[in-house]
C-alpha atoms as a PDB file:
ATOM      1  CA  UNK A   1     -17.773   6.239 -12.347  1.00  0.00           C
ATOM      2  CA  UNK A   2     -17.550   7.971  -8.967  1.00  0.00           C
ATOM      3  CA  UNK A   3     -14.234   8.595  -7.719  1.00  0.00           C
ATOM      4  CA  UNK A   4     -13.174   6.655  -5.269  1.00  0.00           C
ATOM      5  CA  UNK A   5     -11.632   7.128  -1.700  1.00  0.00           C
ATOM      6  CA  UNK A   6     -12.363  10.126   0.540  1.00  0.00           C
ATOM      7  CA  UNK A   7     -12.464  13.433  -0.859  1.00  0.00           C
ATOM      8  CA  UNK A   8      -9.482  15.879  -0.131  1.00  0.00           C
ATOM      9  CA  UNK A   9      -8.269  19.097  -0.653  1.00  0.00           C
ATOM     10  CA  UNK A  10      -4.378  17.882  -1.658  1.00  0.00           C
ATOM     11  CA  UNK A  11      -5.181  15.104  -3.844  1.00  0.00           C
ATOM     12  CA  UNK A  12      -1.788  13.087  -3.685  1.00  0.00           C
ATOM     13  CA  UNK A  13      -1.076  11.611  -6.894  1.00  0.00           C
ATOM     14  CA  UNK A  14       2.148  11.059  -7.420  1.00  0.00           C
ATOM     15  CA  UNK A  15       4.144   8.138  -6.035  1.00  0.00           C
ATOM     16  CA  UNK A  16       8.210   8.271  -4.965  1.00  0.00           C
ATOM     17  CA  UNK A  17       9.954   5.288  -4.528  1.00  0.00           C
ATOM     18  CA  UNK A  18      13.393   5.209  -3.012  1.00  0.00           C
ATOM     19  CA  UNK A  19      15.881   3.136  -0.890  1.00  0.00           C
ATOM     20  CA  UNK A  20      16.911   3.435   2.496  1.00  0.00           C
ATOM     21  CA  UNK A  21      19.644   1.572   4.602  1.00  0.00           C
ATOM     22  CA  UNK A  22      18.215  -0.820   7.562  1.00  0.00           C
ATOM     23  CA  UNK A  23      18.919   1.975   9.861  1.00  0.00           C
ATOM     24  CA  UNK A  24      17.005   4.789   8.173  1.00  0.00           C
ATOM     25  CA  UNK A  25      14.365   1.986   8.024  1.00  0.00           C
ATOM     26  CA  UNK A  26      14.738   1.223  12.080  1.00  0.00           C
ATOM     27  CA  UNK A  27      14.654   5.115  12.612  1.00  0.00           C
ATOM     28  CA  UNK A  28      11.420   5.997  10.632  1.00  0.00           C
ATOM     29  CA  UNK A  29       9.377   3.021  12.336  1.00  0.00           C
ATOM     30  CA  UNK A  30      10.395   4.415  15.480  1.00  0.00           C
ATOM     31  CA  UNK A  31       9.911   8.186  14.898  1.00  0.00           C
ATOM     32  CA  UNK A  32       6.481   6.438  13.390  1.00  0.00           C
ATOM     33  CA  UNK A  33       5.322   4.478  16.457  1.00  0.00           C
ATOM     34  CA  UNK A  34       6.195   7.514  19.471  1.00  0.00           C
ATOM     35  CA  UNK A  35       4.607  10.578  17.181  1.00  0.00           C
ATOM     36  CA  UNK A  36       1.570   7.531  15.771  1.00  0.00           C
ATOM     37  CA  UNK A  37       1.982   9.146  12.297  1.00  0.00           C
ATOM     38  CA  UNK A  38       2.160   7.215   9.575  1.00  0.00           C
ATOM     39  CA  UNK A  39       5.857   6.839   7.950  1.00  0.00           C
ATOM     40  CA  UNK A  40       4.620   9.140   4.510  1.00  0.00           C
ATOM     41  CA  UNK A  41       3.746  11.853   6.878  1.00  0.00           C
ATOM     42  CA  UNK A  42       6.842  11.360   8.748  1.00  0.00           C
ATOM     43  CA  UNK A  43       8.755  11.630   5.708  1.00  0.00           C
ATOM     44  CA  UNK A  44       6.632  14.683   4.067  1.00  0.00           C
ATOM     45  CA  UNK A  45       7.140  16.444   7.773  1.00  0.00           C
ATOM     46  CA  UNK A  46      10.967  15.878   6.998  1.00  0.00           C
ATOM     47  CA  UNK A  47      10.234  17.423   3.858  1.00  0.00           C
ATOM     48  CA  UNK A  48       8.965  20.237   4.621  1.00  0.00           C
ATOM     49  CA  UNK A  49      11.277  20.726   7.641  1.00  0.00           C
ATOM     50  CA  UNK A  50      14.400  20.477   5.171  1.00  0.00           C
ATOM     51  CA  UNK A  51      12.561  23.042   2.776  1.00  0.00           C
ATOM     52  CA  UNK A  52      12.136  25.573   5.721  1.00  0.00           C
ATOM     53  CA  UNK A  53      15.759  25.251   6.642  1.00  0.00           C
ATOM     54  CA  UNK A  54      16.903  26.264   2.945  1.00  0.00           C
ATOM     55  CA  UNK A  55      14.057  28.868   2.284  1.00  0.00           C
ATOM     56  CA  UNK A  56      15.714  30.576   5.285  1.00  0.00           C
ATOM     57  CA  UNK A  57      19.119  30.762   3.935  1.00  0.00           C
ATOM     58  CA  UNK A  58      17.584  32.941   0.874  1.00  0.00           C
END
């Protein structure tokens, strides 16, 4: 069976699922619809910014 879906180089295949308040909710659609990222990439982009800010302090 071929695989399906378009080939990548960073194959996501693991899934988080967590809570957020209404307002984290309200803030991420926003930060979604001026930037026209999706909300995942949003939240990997605050990710990775968090990261950064940490691997500096080493």
């Amino acid at each position: 069976m071929s695989p399906k879906g378009r080939p990548t180089n960073d194959p996501k295949k693991t899934s988080s699922h967590f809570r957020l308040s209404d307002e984290d909710v309200k803030l991420l659609a926003i930060c979604s619809k001026e930037t026209g990222l999706s909300k995942t990439e949003i939240v990997r982009q605050g990710i990775r910014e968090v990261y950064a800010k940490i691997s500096k302090k080493k």
